[in-house]
Protein backbone atom coordinates (compact mmCIF):
# COMPACT_ATOMS: atom_id res chain seq x y z
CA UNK A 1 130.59 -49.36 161.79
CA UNK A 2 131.75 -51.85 164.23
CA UNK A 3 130.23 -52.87 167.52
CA UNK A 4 133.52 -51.23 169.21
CA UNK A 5 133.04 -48.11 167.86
CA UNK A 6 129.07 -47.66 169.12
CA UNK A 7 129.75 -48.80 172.32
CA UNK A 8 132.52 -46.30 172.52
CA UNK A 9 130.48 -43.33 171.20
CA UNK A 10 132.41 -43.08 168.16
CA UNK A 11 131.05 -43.04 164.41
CA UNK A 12 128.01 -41.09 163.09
CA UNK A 13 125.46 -40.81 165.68
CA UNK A 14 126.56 -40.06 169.27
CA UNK A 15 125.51 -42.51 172.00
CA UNK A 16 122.25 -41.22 173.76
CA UNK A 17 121.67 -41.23 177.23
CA UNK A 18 119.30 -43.95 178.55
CA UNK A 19 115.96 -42.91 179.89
CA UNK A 20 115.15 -41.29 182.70
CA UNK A 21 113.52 -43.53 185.80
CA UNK A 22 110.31 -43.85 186.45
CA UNK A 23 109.70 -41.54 189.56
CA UNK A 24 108.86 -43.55 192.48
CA UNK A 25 106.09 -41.51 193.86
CA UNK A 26 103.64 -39.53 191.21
CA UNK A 27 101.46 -38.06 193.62
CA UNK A 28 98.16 -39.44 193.04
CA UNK A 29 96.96 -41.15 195.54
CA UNK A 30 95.89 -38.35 197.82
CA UNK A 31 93.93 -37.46 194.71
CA UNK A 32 92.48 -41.02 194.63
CA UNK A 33 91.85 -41.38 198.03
CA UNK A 34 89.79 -38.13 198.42
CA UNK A 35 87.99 -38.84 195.33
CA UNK A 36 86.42 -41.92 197.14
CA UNK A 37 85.45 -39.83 200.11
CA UNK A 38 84.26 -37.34 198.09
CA UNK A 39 81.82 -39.26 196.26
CA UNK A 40 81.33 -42.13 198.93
CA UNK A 41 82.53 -44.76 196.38
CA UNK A 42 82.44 -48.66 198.17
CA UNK A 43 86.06 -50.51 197.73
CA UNK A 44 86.70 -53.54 198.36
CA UNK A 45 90.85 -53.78 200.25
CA UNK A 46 93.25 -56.73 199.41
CA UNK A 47 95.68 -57.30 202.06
CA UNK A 48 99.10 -58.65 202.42
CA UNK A 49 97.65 -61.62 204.34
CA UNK A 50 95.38 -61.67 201.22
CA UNK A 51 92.18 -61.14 203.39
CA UNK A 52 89.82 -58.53 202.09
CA UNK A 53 88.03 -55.53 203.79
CA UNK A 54 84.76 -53.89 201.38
CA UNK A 55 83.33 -50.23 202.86
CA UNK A 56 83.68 -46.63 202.23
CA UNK A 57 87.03 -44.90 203.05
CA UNK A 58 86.32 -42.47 205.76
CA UNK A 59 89.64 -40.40 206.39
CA UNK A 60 93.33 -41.45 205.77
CA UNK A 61 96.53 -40.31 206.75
CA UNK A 62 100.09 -40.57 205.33
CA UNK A 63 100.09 -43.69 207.62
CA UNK A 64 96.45 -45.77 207.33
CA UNK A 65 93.11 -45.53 205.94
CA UNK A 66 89.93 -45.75 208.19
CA UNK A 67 87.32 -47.74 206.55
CA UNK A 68 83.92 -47.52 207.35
CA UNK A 69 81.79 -50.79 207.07
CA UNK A 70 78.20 -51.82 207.46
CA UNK A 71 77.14 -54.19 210.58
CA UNK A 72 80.79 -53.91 211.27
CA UNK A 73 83.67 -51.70 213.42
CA UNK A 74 84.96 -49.46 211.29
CA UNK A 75 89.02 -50.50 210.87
CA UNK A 76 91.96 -48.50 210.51
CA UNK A 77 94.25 -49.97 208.25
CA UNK A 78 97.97 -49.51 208.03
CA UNK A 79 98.91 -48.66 204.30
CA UNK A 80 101.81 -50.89 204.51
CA UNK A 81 99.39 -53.98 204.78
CA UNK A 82 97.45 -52.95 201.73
CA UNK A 83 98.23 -54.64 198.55
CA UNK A 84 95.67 -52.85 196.24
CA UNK A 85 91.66 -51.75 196.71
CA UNK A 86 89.83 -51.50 193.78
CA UNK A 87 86.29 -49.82 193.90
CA UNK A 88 83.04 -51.74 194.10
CA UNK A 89 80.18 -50.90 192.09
């Protein structure tokens, strides 16, 4: 079979559709997020001016996370500054 006749969707097998995207949003980071307050689990917070922030997350919103930190003001952090947080055992 020639390479005409795939692309067309001609020939034996028909031409499948490509795969579906990746959603953009799965959902699970309310789940995350109140699985570390929850169980009080320290993270340490990477941000996009690659400083980092370690403490407990408090409370968040669909907007920022507070952050609660030893010998330090707690911080409200905008989620669009965050690059990652990882948890800190």
């Amino acid at each position: 079979m020639s390479l005409s006749k795939v692309r067309a969707g001609e020939g034996g097998q028909a031409m499948s559709k490509s795969k579906s995207k990746a959603p953009e949003q799965t959902f699970e980071e309310v789940k995350y997020l109140r699985y570390l307050i929850e169980h009080e689990i320290p993270v340490c917070i990477r941000l996009s001016n690659n400083d980092e922030v370690q403490g407990l997350v408090e409370f968040f919103d669909a907007s920022f996370i507070r952050i609660t930190r030893r010998n330090a003001p707690n911080l409200f952090l905008f989620k669009h500054d965050i690059k990652y947080l990882y948890e800190v055992r």
